[in-house]
C-alpha atoms as a PDB file:
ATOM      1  CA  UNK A   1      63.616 104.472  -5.991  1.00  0.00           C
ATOM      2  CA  UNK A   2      65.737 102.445  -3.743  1.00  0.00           C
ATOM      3  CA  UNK A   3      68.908 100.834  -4.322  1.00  0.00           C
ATOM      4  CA  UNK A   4      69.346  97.230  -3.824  1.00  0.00           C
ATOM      5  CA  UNK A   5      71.681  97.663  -1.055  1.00  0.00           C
ATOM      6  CA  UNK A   6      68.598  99.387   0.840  1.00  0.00           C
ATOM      7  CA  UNK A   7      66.244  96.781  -0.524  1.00  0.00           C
ATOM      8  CA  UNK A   8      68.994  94.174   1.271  1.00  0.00           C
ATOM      9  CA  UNK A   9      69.129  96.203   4.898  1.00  0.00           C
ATOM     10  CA  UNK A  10      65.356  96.214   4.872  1.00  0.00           C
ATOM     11  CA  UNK A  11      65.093  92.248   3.810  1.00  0.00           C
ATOM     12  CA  UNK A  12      67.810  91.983   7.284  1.00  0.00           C
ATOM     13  CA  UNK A  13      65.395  93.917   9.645  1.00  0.00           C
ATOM     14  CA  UNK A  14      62.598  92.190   8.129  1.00  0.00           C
ATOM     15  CA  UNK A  15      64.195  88.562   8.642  1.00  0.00           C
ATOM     16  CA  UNK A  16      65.264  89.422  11.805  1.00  0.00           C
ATOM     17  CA  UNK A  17      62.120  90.569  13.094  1.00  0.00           C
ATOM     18  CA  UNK A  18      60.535  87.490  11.523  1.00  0.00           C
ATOM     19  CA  UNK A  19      63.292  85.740  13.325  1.00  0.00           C
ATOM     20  CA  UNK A  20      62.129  86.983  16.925  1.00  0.00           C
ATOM     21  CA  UNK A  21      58.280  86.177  16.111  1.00  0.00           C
ATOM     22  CA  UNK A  22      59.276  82.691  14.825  1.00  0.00           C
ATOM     23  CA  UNK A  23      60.749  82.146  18.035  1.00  0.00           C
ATOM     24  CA  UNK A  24      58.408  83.658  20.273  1.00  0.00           C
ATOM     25  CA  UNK A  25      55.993  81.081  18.480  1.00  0.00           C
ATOM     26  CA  UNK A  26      58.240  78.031  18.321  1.00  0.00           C
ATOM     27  CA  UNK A  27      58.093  78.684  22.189  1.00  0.00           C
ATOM     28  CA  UNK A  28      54.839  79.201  22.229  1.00  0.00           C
ATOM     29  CA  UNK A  29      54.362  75.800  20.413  1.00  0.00           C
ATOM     30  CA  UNK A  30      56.793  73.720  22.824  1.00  0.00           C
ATOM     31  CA  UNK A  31      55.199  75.131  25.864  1.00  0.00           C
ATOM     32  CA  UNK A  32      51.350  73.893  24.317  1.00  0.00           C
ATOM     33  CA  UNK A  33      52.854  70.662  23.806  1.00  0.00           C
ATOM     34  CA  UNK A  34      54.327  70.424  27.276  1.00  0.00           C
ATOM     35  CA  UNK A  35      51.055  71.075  29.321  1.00  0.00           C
ATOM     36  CA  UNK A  36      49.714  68.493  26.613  1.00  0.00           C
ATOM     37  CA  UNK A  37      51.919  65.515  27.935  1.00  0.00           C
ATOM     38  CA  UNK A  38      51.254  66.984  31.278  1.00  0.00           C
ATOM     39  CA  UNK A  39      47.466  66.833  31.407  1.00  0.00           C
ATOM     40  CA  UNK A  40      47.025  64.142  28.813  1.00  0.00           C
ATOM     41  CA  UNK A  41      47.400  61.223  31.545  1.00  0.00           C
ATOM     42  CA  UNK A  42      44.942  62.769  33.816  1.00  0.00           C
ATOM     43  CA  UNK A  43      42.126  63.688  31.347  1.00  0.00           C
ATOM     44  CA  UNK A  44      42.523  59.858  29.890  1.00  0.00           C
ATOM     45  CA  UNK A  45      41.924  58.882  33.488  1.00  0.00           C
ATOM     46  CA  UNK A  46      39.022  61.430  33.822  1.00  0.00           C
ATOM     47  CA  UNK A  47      37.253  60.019  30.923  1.00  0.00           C
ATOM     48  CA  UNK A  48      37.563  56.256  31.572  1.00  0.00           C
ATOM     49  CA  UNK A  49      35.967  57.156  35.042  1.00  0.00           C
ATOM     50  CA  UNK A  50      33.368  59.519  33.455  1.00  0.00           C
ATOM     51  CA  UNK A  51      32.575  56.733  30.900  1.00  0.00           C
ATOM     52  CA  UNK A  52      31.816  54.140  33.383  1.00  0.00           C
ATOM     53  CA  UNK A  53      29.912  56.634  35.663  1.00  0.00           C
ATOM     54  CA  UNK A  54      27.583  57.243  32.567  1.00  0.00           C
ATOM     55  CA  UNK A  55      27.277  53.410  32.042  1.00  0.00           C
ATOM     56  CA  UNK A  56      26.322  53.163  35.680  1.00  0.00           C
ATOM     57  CA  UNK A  57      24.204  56.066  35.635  1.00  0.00           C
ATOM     58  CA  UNK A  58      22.707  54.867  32.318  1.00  0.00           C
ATOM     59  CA  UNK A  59      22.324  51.232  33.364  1.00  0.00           C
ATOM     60  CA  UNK A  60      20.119  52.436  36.569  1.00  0.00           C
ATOM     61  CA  UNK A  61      17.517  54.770  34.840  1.00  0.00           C
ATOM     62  CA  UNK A  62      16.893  51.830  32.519  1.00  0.00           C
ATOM     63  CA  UNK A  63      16.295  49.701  35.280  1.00  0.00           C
ATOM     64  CA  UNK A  64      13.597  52.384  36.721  1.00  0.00           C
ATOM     65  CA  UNK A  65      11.527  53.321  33.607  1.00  0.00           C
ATOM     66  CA  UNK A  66       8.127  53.604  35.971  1.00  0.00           C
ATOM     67  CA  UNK A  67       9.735  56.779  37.576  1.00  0.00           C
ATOM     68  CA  UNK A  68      10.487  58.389  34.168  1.00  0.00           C
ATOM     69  CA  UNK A  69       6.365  58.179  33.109  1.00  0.00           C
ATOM     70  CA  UNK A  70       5.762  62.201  33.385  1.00  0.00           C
ATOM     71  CA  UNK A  71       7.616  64.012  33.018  1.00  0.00           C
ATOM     72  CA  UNK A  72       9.784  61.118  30.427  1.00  0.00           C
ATOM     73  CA  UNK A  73      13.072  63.232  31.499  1.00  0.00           C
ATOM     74  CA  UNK A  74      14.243  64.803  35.110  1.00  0.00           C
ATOM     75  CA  UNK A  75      17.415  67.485  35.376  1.00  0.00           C
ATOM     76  CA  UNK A  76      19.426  66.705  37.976  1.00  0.00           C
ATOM     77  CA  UNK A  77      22.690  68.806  38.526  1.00  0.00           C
ATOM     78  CA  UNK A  78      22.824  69.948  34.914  1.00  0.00           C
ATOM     79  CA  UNK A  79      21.833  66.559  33.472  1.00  0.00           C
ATOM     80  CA  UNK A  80      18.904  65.626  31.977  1.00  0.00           C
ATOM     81  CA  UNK A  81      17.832  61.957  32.659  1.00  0.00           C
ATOM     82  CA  UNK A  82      15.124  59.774  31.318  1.00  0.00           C
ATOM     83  CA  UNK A  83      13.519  58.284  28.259  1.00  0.00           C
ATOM     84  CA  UNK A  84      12.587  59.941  25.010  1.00  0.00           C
ATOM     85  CA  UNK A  85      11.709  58.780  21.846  1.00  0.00           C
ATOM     86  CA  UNK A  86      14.764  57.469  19.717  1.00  0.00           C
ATOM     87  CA  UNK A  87      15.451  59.658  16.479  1.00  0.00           C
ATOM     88  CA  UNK A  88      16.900  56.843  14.328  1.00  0.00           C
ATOM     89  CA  UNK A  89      19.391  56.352  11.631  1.00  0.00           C
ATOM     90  CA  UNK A  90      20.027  55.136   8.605  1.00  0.00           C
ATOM     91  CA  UNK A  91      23.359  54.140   7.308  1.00  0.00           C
ATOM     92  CA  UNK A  92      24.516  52.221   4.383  1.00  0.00           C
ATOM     93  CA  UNK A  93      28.324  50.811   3.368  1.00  0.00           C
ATOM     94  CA  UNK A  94      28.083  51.375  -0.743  1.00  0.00           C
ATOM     95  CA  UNK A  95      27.218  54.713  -1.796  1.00  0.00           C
ATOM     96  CA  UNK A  96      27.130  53.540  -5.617  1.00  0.00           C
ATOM     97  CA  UNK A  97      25.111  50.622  -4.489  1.00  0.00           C
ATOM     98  CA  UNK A  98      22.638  52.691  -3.645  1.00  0.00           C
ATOM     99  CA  UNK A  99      22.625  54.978  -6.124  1.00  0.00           C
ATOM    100  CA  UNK A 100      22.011  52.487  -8.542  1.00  0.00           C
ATOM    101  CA  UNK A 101      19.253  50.455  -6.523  1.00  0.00           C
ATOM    102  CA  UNK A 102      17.426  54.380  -6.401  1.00  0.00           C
ATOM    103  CA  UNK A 103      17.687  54.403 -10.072  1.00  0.00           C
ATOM    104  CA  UNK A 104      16.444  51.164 -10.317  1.00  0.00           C
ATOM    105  CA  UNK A 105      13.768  51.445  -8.148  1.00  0.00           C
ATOM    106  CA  UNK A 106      12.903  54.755  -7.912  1.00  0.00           C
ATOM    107  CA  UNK A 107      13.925  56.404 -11.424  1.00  0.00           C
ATOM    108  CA  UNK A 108      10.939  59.099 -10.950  1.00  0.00           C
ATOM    109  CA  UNK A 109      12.726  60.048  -7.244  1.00  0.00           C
ATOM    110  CA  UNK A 110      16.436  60.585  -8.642  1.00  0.00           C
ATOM    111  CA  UNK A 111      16.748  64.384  -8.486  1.00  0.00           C
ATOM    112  CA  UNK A 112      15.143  64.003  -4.911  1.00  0.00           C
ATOM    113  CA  UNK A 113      17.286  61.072  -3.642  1.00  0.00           C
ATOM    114  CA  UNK A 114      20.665  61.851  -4.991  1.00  0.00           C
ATOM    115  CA  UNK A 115      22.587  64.602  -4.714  1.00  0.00           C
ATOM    116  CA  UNK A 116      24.732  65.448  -7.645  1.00  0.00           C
ATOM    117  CA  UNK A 117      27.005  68.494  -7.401  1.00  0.00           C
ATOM    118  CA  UNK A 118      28.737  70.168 -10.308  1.00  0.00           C
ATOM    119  CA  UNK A 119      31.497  72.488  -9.752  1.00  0.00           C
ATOM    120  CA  UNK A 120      34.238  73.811 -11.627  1.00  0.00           C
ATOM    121  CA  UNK A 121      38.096  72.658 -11.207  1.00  0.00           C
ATOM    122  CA  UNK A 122      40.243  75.352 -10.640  1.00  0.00           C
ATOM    123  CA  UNK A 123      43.425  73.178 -11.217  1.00  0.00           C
ATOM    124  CA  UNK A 124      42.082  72.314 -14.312  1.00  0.00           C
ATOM    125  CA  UNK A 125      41.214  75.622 -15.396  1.00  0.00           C
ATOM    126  CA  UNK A 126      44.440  76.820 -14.859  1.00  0.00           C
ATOM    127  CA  UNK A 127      45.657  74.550 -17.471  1.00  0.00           C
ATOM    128  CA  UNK A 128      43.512  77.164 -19.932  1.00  0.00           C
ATOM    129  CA  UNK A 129      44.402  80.090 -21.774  1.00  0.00           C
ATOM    130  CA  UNK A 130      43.635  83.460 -20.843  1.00  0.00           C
ATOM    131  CA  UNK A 131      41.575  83.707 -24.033  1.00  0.00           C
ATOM    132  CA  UNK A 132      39.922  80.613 -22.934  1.00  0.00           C
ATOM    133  CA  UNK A 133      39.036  81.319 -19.566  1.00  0.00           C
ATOM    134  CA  UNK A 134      37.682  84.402 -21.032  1.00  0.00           C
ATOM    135  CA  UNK A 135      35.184  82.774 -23.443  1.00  0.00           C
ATOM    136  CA  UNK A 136      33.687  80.987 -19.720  1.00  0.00           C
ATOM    137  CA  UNK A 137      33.745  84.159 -17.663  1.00  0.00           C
ATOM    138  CA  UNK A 138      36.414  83.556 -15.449  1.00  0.00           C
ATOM    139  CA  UNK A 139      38.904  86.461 -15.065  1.00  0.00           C
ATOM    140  CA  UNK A 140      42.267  86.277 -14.223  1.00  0.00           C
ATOM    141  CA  UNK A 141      43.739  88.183 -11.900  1.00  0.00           C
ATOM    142  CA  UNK A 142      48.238  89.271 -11.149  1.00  0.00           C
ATOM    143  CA  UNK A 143      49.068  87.539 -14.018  1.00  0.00           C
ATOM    144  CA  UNK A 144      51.877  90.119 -14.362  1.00  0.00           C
ATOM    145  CA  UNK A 145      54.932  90.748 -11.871  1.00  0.00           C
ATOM    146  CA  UNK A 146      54.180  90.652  -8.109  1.00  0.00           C
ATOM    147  CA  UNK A 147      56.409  91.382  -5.255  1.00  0.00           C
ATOM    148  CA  UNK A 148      57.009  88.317  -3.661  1.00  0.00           C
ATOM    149  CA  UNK A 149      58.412  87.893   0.046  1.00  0.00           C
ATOM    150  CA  UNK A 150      58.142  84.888   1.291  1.00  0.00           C
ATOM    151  CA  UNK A 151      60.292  83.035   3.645  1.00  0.00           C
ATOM    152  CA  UNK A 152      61.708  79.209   2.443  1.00  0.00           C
ATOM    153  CA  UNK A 153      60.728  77.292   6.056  1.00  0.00           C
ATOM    154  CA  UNK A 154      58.848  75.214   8.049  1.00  0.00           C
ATOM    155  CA  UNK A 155      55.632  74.790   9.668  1.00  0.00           C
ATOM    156  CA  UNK A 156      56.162  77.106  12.165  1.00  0.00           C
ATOM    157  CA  UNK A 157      56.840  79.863   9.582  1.00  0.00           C
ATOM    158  CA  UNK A 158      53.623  79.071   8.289  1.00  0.00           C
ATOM    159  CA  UNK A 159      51.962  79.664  10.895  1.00  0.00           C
ATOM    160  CA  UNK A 160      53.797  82.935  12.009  1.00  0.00           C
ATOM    161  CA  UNK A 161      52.767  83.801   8.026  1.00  0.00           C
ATOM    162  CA  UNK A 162      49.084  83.426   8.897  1.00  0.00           C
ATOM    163  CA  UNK A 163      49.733  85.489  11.942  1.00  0.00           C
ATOM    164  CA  UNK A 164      51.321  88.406   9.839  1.00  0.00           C
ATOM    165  CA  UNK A 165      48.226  88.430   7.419  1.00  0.00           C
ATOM    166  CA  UNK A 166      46.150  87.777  10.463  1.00  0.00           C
ATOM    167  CA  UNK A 167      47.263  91.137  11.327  1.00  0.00           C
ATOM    168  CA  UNK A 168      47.515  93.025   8.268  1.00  0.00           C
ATOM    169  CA  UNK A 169      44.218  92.058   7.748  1.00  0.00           C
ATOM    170  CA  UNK A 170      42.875  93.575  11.043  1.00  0.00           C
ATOM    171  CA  UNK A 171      44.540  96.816   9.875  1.00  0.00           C
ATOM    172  CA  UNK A 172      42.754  97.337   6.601  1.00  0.00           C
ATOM    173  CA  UNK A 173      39.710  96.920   8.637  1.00  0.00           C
ATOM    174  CA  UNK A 174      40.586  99.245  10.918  1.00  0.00           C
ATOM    175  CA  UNK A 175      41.718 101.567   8.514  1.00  0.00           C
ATOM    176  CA  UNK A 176      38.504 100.956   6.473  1.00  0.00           C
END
């Protein structure tokens, strides 16, 4: 068994070596966010140009449907040009509105037309007993003392934590 002044020299190193990776990744982070304001201007420029190539591009082809007869589409340079048959959509603004409109009209239809998805909350059923959850199948799972270490931070910390597990995750595998 350890004592708790080992348990506090091993909570040090671990902190510290949590320190260097939460570094290493706030770097990490500033550097990303540097090349973004970098390049950001450019590729804003690159799509405004790209966008009104398209339009030009698009704008021409409809002007020339009798060379898209056969074949309806050409590749040229990786880019397929043309006509084809439009797919379509439908959209609507009121979901309720037309669920109830289907039910009106089509009350025969409803299991086809609406989708209607039942799941259980697991918020809520945390709210039950034990013996309660029990009586619906659900088990419960580390309801007794865990070892908790876990690190009172930011976002960066977060993400160094899904590194770590990242990692020890890799390990079981490997080990498995």
């Amino acid at each position: 068994m350890a004592t708790l002044a080992e348990i506090e020299k091993l909570t040090k190193d671990y902190a510290d070596a949590r320190g260097k990776l939460v570094d290493t990744v706030t770097t990490l982070n500033d550097k990303i966010e540097s090349l973004k304001r970098q390049y950001l201007p450019g590729i804003k420029s690159q799509v405004s140009i790209a966008k009104e190539k398209k339009l030009l591009l698009s704008n021409a082809v409809e002007d020339s449907p009798t060379l898209f007869v056969k074949p309806r589409t050409i590749i040229f340079h990786g880019v397929k040009v043309g006509f084809e048959k439009g797919k379509g959509k439908i959209e609507w603004s009121d979901d309720d509105q037309v669920i109830r409109l289907i039910e009106k009209h089509f009350p025969d239809q409803v299991d086809i037309l609406i989708q209607t998805k039942k799941k259980p909350l697991k918020k809520a059923l945390a709210q039950l007993s034990v013996a309660e959850l029990k009586r619906l199948g659900v088990t419960v799972d580390e309801t007794g003392d865990i070892v908790v270490i876990k690190p009172v931070d930011s976002d960066v910390d977060k993400f160094v934590e899904a590194l770590l597990k990242d990692a020890a995750d890799k390990e079981i595998e490997e080990a498995a």
